[in-house]
PDB file of N, CA and C in Angstrom:
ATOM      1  N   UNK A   1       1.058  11.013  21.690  1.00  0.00           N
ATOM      2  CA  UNK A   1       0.193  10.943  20.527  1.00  0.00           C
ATOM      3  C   UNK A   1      -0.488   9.575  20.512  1.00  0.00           C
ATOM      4  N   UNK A   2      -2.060   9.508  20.607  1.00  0.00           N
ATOM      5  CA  UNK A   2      -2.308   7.812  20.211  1.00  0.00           C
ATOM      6  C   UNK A   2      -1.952   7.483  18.958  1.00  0.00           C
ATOM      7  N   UNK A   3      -1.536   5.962  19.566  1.00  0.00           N
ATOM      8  CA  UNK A   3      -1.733   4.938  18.044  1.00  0.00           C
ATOM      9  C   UNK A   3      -3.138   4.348  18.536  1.00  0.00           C
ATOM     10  N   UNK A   4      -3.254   3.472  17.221  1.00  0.00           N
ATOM     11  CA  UNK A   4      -3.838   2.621  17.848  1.00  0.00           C
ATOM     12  C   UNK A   4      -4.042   1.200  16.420  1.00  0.00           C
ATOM     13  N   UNK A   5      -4.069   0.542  16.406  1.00  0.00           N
ATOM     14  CA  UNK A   5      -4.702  -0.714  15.518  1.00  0.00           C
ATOM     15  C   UNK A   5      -5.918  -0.230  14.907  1.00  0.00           C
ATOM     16  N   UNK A   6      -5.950  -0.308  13.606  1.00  0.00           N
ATOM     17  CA  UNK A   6      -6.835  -0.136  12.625  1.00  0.00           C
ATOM     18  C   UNK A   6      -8.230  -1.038  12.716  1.00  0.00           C
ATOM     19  N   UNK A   7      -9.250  -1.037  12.420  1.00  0.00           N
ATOM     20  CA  UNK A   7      -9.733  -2.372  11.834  1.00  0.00           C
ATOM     21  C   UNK A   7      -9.385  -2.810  10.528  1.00  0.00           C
ATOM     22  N   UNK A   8      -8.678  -2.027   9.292  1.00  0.00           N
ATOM     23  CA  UNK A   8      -8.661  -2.123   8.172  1.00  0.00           C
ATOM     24  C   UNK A   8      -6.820  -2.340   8.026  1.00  0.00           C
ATOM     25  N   UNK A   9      -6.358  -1.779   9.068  1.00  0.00           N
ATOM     26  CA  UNK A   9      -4.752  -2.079   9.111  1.00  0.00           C
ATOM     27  C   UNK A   9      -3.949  -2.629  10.198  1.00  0.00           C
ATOM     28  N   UNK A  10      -3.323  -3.736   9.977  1.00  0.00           N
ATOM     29  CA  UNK A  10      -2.552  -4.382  11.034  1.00  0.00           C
ATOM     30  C   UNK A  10      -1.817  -3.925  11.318  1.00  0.00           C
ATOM     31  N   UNK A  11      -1.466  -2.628  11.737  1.00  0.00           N
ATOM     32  CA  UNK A  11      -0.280  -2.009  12.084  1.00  0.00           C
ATOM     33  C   UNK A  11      -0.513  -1.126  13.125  1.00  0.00           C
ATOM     34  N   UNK A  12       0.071  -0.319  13.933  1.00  0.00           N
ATOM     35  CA  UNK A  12      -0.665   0.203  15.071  1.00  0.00           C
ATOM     36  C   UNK A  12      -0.060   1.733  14.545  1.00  0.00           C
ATOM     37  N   UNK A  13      -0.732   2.527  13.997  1.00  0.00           N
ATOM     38  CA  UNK A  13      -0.321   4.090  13.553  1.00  0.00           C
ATOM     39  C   UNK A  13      -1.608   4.559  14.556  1.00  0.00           C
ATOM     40  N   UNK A  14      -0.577   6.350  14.129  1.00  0.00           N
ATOM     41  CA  UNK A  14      -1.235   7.373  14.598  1.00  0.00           C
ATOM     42  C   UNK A  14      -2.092   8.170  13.693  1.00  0.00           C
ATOM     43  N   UNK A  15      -2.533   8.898  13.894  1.00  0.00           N
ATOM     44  CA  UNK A  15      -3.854   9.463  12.853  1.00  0.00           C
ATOM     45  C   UNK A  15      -3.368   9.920  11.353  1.00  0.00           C
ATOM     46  N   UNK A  16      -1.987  10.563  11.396  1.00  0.00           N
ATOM     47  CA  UNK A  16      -1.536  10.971  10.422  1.00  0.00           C
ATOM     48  C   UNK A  16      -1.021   9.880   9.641  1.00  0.00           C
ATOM     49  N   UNK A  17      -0.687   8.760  10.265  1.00  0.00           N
ATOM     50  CA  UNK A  17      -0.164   7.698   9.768  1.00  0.00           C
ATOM     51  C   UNK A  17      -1.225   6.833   8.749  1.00  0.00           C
ATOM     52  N   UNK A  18      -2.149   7.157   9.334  1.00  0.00           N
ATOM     53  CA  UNK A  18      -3.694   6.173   9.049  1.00  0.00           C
ATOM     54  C   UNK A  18      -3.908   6.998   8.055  1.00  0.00           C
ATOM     55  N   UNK A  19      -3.549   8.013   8.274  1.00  0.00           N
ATOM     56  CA  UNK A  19      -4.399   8.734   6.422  1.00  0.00           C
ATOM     57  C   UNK A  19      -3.386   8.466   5.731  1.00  0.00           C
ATOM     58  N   UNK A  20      -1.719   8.460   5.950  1.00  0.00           N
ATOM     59  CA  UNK A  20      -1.492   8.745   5.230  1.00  0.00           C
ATOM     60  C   UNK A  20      -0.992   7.049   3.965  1.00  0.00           C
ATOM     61  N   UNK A  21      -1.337   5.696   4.974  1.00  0.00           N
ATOM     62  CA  UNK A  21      -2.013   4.709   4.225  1.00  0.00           C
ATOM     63  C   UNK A  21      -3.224   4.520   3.601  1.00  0.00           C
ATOM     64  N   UNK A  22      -4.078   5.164   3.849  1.00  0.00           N
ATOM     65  CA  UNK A  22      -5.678   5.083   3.625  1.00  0.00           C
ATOM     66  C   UNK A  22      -4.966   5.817   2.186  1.00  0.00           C
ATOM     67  N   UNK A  23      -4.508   6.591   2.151  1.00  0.00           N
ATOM     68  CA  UNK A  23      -4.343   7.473   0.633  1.00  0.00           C
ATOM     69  C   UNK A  23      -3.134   6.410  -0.273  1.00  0.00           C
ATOM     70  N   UNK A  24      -2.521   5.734   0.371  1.00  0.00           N
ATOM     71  CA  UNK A  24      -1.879   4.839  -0.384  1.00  0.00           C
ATOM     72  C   UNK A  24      -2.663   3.538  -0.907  1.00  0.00           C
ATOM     73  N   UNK A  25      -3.388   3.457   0.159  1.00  0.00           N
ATOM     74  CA  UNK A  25      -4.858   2.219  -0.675  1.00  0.00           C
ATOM     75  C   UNK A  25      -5.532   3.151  -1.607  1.00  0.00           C
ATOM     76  N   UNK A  26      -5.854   4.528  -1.453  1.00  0.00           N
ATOM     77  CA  UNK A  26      -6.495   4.925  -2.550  1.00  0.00           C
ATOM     78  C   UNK A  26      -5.968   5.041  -4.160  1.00  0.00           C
ATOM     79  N   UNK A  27      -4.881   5.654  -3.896  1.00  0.00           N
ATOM     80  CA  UNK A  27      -3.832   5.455  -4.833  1.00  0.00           C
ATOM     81  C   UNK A  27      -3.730   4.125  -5.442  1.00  0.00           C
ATOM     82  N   UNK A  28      -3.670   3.016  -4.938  1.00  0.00           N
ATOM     83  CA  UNK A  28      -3.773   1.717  -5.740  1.00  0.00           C
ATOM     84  C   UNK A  28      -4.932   1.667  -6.842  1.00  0.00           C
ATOM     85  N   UNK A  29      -5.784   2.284  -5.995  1.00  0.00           N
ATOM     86  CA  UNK A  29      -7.625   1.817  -6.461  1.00  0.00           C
ATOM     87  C   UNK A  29      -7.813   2.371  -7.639  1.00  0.00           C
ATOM     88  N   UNK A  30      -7.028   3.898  -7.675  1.00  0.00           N
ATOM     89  CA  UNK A  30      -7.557   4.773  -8.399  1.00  0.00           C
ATOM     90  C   UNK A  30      -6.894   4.712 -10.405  1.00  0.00           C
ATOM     91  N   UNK A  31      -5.270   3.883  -9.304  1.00  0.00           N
ATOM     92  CA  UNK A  31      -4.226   3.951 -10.717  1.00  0.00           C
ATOM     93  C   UNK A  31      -4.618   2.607 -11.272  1.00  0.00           C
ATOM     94  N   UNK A  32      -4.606   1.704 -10.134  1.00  0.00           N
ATOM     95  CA  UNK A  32      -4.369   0.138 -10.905  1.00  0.00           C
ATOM     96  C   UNK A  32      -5.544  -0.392 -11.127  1.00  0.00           C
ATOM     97  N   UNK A  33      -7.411   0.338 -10.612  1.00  0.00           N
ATOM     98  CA  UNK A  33      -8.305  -0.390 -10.790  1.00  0.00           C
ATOM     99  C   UNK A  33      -8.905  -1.504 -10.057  1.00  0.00           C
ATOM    100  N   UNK A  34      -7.878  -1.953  -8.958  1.00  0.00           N
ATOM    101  CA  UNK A  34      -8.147  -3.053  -8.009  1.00  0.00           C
ATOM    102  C   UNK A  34      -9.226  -2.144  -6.669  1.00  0.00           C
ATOM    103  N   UNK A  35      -9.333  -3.442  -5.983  1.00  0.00           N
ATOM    104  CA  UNK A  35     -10.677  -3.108  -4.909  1.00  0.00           C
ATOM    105  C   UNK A  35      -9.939  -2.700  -3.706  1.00  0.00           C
ATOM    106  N   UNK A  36     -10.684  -1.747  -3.037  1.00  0.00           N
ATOM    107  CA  UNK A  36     -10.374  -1.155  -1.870  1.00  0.00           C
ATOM    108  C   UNK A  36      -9.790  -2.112  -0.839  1.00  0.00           C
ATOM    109  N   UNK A  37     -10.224  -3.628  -1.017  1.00  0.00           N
ATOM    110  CA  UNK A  37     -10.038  -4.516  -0.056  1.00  0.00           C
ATOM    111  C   UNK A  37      -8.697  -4.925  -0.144  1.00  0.00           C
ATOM    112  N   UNK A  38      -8.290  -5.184  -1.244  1.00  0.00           N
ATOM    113  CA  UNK A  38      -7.613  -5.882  -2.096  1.00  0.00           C
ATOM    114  C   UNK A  38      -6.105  -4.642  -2.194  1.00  0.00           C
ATOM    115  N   UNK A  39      -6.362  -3.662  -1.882  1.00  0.00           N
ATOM    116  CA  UNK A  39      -5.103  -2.691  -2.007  1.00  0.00           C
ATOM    117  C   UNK A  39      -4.836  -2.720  -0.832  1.00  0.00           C
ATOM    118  N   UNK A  40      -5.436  -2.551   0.685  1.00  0.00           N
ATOM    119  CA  UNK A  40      -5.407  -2.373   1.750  1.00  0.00           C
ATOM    120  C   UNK A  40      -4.505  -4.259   2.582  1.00  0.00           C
ATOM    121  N   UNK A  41      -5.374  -5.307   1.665  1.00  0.00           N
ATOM    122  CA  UNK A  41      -4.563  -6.245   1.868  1.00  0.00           C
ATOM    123  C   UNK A  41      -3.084  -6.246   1.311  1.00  0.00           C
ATOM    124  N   UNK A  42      -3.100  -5.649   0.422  1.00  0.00           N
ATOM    125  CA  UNK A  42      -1.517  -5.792  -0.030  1.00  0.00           C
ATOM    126  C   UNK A  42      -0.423  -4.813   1.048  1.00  0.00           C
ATOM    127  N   UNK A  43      -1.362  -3.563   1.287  1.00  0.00           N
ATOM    128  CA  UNK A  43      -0.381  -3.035   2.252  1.00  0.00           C
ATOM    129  C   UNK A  43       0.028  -3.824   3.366  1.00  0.00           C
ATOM    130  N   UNK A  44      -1.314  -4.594   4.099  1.00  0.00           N
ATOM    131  CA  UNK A  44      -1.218  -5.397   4.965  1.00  0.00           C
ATOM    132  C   UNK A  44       0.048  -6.322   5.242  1.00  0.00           C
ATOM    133  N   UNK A  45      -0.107  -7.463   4.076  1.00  0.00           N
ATOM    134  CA  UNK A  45       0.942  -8.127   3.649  1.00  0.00           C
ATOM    135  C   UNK A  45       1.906  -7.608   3.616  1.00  0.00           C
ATOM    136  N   UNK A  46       3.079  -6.438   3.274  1.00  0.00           N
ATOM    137  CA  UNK A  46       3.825  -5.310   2.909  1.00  0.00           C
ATOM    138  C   UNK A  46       4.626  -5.201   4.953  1.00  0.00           C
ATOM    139  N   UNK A  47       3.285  -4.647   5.443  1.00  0.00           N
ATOM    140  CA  UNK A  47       3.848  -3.766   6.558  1.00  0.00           C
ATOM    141  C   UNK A  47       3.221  -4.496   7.872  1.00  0.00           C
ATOM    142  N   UNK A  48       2.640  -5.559   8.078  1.00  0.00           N
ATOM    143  CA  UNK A  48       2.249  -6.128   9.611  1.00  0.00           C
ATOM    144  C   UNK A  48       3.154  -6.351   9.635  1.00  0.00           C
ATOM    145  N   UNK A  49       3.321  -5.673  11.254  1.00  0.00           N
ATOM    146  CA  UNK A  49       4.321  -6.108  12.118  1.00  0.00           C
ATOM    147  C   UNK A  49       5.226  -4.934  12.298  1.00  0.00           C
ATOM    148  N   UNK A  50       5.530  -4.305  11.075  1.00  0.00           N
ATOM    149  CA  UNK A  50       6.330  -3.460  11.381  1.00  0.00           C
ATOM    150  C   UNK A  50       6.343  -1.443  12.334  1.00  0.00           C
ATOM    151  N   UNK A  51       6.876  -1.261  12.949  1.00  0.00           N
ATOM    152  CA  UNK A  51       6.458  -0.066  13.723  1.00  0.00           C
ATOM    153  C   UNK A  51       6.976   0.729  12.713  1.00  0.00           C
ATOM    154  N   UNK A  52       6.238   2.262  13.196  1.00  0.00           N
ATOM    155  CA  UNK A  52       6.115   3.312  12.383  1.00  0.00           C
ATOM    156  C   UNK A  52       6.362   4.332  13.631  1.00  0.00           C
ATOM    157  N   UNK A  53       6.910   5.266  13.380  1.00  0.00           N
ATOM    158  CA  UNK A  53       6.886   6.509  14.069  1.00  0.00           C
ATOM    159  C   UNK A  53       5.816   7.427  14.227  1.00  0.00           C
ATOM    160  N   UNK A  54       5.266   8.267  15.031  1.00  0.00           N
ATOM    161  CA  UNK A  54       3.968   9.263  14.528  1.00  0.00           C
ATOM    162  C   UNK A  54       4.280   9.896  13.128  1.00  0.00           C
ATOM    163  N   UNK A  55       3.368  10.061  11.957  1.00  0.00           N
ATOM    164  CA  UNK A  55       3.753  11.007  11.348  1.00  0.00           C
ATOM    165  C   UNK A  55       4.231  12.582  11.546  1.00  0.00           C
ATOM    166  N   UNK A  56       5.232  12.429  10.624  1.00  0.00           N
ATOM    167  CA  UNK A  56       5.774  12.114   9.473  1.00  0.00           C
ATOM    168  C   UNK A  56       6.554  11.087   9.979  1.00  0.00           C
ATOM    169  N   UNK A  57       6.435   9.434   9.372  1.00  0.00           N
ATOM    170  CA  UNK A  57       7.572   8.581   9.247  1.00  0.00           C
ATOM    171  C   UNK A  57       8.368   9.076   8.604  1.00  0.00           C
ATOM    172  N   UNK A  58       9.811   8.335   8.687  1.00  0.00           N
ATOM    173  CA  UNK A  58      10.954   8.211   7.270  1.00  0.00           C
ATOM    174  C   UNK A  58      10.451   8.034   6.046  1.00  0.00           C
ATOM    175  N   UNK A  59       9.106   7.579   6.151  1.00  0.00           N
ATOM    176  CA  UNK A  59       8.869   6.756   4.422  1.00  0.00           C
ATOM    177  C   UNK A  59       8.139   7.607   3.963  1.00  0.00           C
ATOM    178  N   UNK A  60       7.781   8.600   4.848  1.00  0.00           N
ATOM    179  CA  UNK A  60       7.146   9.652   4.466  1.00  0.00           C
ATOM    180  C   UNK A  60       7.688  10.820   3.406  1.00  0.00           C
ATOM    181  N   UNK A  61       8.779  10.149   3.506  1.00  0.00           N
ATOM    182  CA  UNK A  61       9.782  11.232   2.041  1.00  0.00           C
ATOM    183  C   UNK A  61       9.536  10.999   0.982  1.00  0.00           C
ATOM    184  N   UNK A  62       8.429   9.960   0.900  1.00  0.00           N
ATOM    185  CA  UNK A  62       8.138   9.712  -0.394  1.00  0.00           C
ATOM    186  C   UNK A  62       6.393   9.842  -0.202  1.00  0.00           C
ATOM    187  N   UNK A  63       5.918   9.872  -1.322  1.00  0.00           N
ATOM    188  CA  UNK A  63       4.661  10.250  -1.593  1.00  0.00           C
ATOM    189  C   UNK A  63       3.790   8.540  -1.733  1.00  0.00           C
ATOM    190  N   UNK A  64       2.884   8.463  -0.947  1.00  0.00           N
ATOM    191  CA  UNK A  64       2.070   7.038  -1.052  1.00  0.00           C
ATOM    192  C   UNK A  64       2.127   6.437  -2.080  1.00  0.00           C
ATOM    193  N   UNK A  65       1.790   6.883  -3.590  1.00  0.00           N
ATOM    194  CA  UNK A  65       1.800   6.088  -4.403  1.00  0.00           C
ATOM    195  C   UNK A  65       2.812   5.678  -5.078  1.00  0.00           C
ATOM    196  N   UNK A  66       3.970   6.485  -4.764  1.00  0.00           N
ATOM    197  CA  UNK A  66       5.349   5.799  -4.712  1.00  0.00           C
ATOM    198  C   UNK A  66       5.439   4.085  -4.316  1.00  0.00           C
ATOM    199  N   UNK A  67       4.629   4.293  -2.928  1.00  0.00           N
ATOM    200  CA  UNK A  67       5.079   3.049  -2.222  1.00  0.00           C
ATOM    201  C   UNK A  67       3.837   2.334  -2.638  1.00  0.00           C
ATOM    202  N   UNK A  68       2.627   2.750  -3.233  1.00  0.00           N
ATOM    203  CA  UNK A  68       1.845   1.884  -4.024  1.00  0.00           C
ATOM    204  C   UNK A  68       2.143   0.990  -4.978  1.00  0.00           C
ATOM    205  N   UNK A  69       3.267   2.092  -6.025  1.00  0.00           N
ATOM    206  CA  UNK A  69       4.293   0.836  -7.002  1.00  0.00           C
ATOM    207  C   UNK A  69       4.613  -0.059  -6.951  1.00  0.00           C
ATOM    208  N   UNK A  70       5.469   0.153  -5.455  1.00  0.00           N
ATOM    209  CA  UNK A  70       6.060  -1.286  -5.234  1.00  0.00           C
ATOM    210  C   UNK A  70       5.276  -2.044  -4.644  1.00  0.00           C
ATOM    211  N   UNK A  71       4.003  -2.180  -3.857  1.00  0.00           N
ATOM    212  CA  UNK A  71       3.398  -3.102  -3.859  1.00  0.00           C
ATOM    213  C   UNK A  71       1.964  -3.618  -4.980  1.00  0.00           C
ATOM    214  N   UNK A  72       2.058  -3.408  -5.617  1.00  0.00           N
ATOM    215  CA  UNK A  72       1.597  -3.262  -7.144  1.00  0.00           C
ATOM    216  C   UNK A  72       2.402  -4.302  -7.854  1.00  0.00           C
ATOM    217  N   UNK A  73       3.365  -3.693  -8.415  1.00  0.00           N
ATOM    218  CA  UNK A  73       4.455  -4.305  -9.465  1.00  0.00           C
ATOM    219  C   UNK A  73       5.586  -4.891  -8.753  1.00  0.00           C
ATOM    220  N   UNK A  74       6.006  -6.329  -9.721  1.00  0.00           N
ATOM    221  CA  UNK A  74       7.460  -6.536  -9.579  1.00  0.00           C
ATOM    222  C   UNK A  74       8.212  -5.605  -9.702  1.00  0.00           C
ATOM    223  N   UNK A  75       9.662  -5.545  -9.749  1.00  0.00           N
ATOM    224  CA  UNK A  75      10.457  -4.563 -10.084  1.00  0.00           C
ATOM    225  C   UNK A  75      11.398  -5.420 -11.334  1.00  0.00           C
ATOM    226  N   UNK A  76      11.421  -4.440 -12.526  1.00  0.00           N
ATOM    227  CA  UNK A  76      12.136  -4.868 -13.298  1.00  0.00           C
ATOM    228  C   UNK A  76      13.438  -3.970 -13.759  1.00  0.00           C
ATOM    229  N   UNK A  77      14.517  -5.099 -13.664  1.00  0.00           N
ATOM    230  CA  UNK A  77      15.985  -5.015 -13.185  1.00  0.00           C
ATOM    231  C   UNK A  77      16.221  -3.641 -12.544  1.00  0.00           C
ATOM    232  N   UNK A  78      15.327  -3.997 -11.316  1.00  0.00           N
ATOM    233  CA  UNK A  78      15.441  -3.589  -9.809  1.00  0.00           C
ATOM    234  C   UNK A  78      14.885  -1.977  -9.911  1.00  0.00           C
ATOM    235  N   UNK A  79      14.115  -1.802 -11.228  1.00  0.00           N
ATOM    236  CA  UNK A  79      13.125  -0.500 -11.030  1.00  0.00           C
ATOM    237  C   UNK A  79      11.868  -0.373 -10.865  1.00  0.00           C
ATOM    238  N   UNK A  80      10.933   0.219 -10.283  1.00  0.00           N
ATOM    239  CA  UNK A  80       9.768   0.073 -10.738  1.00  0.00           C
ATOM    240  C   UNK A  80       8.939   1.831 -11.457  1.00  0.00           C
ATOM    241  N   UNK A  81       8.296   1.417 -11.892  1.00  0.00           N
ATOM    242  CA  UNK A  81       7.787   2.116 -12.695  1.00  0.00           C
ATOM    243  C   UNK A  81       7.227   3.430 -11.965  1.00  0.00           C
ATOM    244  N   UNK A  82       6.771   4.715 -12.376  1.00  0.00           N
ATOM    245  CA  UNK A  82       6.431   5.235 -11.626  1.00  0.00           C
ATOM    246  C   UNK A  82       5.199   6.556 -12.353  1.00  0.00           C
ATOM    247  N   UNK A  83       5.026   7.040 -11.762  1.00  0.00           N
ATOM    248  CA  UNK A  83       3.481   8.211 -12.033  1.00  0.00           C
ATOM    249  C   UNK A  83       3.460   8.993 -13.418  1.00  0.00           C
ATOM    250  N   UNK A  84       5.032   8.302 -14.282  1.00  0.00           N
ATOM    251  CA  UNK A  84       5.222   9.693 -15.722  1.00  0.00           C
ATOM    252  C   UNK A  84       4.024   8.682 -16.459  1.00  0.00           C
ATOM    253  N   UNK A  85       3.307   9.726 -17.011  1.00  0.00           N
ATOM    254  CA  UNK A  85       1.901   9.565 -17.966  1.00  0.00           C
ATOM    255  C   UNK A  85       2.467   9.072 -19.108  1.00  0.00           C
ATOM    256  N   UNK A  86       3.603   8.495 -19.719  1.00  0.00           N
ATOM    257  CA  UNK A  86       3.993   8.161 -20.968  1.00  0.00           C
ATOM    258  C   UNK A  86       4.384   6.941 -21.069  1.00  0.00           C
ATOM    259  N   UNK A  87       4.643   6.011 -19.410  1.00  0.00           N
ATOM    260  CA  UNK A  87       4.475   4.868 -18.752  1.00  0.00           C
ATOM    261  C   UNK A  87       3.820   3.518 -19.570  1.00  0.00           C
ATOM    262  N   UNK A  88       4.157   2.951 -19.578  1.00  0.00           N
ATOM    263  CA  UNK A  88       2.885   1.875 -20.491  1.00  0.00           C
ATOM    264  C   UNK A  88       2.819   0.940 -19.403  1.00  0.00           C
ATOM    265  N   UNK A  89       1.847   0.622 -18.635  1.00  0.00           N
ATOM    266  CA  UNK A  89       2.322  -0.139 -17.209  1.00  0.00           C
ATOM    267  C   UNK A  89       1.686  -1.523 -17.506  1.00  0.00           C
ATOM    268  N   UNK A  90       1.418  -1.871 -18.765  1.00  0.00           N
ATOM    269  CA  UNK A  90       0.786  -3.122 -19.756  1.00  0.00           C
ATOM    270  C   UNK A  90       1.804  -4.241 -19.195  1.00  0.00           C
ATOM    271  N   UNK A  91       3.173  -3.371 -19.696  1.00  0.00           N
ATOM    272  CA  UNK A  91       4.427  -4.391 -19.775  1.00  0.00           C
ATOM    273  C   UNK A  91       5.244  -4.506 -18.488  1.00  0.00           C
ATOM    274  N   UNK A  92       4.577  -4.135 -17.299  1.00  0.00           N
ATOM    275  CA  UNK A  92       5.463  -4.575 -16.010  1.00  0.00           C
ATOM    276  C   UNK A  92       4.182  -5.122 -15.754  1.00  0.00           C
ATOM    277  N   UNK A  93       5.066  -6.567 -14.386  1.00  0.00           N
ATOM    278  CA  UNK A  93       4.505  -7.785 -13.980  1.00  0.00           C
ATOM    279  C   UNK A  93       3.433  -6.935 -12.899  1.00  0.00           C
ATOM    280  N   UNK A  94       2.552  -7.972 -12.208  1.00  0.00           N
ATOM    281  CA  UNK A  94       1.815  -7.456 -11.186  1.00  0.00           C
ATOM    282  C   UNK A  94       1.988  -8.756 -10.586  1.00  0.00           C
ATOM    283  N   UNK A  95       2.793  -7.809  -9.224  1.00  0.00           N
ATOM    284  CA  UNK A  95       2.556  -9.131  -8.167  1.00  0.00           C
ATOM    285  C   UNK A  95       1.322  -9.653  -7.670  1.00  0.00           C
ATOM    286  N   UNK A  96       1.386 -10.583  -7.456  1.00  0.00           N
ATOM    287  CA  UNK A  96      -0.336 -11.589  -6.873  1.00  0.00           C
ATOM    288  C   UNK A  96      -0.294 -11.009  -5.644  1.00  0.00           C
ATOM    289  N   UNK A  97      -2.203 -11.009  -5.362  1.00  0.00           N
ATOM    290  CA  UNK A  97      -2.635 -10.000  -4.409  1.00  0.00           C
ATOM    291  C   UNK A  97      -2.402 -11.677  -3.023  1.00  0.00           C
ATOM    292  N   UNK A  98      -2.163 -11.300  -2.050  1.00  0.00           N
ATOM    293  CA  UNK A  98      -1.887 -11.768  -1.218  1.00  0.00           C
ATOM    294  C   UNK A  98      -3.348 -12.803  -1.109  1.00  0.00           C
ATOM    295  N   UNK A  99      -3.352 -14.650  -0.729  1.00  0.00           N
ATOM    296  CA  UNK A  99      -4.534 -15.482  -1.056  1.00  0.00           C
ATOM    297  C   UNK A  99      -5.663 -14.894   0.152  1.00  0.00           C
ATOM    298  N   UNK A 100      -6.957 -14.998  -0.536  1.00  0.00           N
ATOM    299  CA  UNK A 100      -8.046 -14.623   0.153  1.00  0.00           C
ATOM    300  C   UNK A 100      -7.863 -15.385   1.650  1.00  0.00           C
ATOM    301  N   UNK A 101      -7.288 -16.129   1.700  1.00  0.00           N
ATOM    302  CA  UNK A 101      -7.463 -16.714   2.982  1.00  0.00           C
ATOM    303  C   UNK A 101      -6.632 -15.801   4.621  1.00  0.00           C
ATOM    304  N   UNK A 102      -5.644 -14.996   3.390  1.00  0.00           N
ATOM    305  CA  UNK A 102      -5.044 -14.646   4.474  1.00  0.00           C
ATOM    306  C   UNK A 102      -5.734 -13.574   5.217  1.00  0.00           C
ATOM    307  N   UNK A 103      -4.687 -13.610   6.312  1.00  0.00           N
ATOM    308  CA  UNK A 103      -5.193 -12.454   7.872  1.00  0.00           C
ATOM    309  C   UNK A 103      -4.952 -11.123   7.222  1.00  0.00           C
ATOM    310  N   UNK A 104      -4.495 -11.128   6.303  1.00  0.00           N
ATOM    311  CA  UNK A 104      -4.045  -9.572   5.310  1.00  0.00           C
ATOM    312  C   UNK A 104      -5.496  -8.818   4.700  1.00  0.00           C
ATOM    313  N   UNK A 105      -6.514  -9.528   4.595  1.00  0.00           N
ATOM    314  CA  UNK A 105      -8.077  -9.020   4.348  1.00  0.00           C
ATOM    315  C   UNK A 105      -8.275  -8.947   5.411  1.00  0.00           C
ATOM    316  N   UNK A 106      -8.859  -7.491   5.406  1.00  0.00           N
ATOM    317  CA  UNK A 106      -9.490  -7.326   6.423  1.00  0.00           C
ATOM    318  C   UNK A 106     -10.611  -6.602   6.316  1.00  0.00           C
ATOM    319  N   UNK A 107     -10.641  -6.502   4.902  1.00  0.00           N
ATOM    320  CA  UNK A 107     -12.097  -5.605   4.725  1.00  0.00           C
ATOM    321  C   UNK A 107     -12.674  -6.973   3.230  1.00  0.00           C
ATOM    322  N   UNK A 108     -14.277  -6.706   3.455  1.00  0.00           N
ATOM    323  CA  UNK A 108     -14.905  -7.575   2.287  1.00  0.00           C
ATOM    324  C   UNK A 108     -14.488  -6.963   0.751  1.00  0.00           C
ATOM    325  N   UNK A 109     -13.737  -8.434  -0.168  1.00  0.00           N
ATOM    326  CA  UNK A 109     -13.653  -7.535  -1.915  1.00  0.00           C
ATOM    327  C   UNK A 109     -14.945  -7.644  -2.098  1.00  0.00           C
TER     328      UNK A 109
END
């Protein structure tokens, strides 16, 4: 199966893999309002470096915006919040988006 290196992701996935981050940057964009650049850097930050299997990964047992949460929000006393609509997501922290300087942008905010 190819991998290959993204231009938009430092990680070397396979096609299924690539969508199935591309939908976890969307998922950021769509829930939290932040920029396409700016969600894709946080995954960045999150997962360079680390290998992935062809899809389906392991992490694949969970649904992207699962793993959008946690790079989104702190976790408070070790939960993070998640997709129930009754949520008030006012009152959990938001971690800082990784500094513009870093190699983690890879697309223009």
């Amino acid at each position: 199966m190819a991998r290959s290196r993204t231009g938009e992701f430092l990680m070397d996935l396979d096609e299924g893999m690539l969508a199935y981050f591309r939908e976890m940057a969307q998922e950021m964009v769509t829930r939290f309002g932040i920029s396409r650049a700016e969600a894709v850097a946080r995954i960045n930050r999150a997962y360079e470096g680390q290998k992935f299997e062809p899809y389906p990964d392991l992490m694949c047992h969970e649904l992207p915006e699962y793993w959008g949460y946690g790079l989104y929000f702190k976790p408070n006393a070790g939960r993070l919040p998640d997709d129930d609509p009754d949520t008030d997501l006012s009152v959990w922290e938001v971690r800082p988006a990784p500094p513009r300087h870093s190699p983690a942008w890879t697309l223009e905010p």
